[in-house]
Protein backbone atom coordinates (compact mmCIF):
# COMPACT_ATOMS: atom_id res chain seq x y z
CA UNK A 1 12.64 -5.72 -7.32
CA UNK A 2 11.58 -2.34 -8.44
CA UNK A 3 7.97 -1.16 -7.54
CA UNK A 4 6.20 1.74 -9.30
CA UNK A 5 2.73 2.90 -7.67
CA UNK A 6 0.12 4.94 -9.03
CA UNK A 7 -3.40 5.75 -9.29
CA UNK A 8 -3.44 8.31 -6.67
CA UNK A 9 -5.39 11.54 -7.06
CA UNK A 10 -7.36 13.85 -5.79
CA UNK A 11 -11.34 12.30 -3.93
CA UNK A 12 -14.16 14.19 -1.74
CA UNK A 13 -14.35 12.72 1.96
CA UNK A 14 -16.57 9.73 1.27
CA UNK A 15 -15.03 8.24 -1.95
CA UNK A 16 -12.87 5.67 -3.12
CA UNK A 17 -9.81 5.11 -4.86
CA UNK A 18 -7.75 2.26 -5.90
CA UNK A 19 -3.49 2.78 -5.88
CA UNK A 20 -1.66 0.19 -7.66
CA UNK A 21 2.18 -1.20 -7.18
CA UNK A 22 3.90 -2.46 -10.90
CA UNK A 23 6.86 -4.45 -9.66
CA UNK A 24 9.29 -5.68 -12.05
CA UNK A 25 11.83 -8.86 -11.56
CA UNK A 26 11.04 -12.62 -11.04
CA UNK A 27 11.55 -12.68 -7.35
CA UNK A 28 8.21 -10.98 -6.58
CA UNK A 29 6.20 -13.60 -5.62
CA UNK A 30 8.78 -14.48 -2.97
CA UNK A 31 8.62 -10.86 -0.85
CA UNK A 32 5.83 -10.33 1.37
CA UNK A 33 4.12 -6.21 0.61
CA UNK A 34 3.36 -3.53 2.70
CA UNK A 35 1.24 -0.52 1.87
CA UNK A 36 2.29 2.73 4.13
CA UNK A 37 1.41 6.28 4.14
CA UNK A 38 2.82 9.73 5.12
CA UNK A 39 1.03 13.19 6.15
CA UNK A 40 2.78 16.34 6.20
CA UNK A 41 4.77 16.61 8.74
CA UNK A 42 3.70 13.58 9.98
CA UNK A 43 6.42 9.93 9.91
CA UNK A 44 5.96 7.69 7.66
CA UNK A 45 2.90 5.00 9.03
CA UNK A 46 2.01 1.34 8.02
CA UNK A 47 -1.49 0.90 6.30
CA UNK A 48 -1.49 -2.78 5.69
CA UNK A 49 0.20 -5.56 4.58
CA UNK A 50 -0.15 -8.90 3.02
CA UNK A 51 1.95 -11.71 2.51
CA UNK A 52 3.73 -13.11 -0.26
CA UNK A 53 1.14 -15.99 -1.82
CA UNK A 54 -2.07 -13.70 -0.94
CA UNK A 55 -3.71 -15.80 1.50
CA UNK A 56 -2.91 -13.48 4.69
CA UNK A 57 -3.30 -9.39 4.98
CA UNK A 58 -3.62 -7.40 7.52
CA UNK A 59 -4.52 -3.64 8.49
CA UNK A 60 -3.81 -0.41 10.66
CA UNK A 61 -7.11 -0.10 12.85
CA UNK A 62 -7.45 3.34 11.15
CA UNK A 63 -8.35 2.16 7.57
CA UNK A 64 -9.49 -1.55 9.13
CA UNK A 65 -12.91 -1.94 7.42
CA UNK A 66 -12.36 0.56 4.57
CA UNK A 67 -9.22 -0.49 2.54
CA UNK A 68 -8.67 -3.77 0.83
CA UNK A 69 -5.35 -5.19 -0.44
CA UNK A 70 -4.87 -7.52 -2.58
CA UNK A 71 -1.95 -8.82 -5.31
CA UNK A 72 -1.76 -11.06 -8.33
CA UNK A 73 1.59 -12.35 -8.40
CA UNK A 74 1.29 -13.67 -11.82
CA UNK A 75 0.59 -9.90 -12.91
CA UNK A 76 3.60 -8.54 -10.45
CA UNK A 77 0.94 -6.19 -9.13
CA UNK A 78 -0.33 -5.24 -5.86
CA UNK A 79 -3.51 -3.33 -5.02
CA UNK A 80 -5.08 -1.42 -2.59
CA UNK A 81 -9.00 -0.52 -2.34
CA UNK A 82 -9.73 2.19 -0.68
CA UNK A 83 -13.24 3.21 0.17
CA UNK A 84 -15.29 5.44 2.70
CA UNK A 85 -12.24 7.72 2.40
CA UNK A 86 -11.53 10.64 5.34
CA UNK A 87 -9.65 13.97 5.11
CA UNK A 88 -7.28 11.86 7.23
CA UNK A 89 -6.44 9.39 4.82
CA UNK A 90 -4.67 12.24 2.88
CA UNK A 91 -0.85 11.67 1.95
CA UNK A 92 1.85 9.67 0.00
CA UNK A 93 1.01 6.28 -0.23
CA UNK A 94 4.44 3.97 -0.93
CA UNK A 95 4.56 0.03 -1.78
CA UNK A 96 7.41 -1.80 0.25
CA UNK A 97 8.58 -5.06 -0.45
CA UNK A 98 10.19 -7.37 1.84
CA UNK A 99 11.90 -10.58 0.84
CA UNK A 100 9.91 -13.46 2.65
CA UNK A 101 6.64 -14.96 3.80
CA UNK A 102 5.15 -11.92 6.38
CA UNK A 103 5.03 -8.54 5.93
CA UNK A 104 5.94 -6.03 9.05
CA UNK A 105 4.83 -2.93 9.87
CA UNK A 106 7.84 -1.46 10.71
CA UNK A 107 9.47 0.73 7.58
CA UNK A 108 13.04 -0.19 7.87
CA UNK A 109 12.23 -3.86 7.45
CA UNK A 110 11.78 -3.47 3.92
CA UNK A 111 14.07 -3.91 1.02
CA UNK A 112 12.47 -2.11 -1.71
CA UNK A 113 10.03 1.06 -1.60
CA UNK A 114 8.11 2.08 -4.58
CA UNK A 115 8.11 6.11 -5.25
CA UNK A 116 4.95 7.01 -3.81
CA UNK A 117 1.59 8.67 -5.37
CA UNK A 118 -0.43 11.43 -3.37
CA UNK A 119 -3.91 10.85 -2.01
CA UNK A 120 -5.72 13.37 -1.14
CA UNK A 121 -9.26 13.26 0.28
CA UNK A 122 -11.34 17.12 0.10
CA UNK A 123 -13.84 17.26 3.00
């Protein structure tokens, strides 16, 4: 699985943004995606994650209430809606992929990482 995300840019404190993950390959639908970001200087963090049909996501308690993943599997695609963004949301936000029904939050779980696309939020 390859993933490619994008639709990242540059939003005042407030705004909203969606980031999207193209994967390509036919196993998709079988690997469970997780959505994590890193600040400068800062390690790499988990965001959220949902599971391989759809049915089940979950989120960091930091952007709980104000981000919104979703995928369509039929698309090989993976979103995340982000809204009421903070200054602290900025950084590089990568896909993962992990093979199976749950995601993790832990970054070395995964098999497959998308490049990344910056977020920054102004204040």
């Amino acid at each position: 699985v390859q993933l490619q995300a994008s639709g990242g840019g540059m939003v005042q404190a407030g705004g909203s943004l969606r980031v999207s993950c193209a994967a390509s390959g036919r196993t998709f639908s079988m690997h469970a995606i997780g959505w994590f970001r890193q600040a400068p200087g800062k390690e790499r963090e988990f965001v959220c994650g949902i599971d391989r049909s759809g049915g089940t996501s979950d989120y960091a308690d930091s952007v709980s209430g104000r981000f919104t993943i979703s995928r369509d599997n039929a698309k090989n695609a993976v979103y995340l809606q982000m809204d009421s963004l903070k200054p602290e949301d900025t950084g590089v936000y990568y896909c993962a992929a992990k093979y199976g029904i749950a995601w993790f939050i832990v970054p070395k779980s995964y098999d497959y990482w998308g490049q990344g696309t910056l977020v920054t939020v102004s204040s």
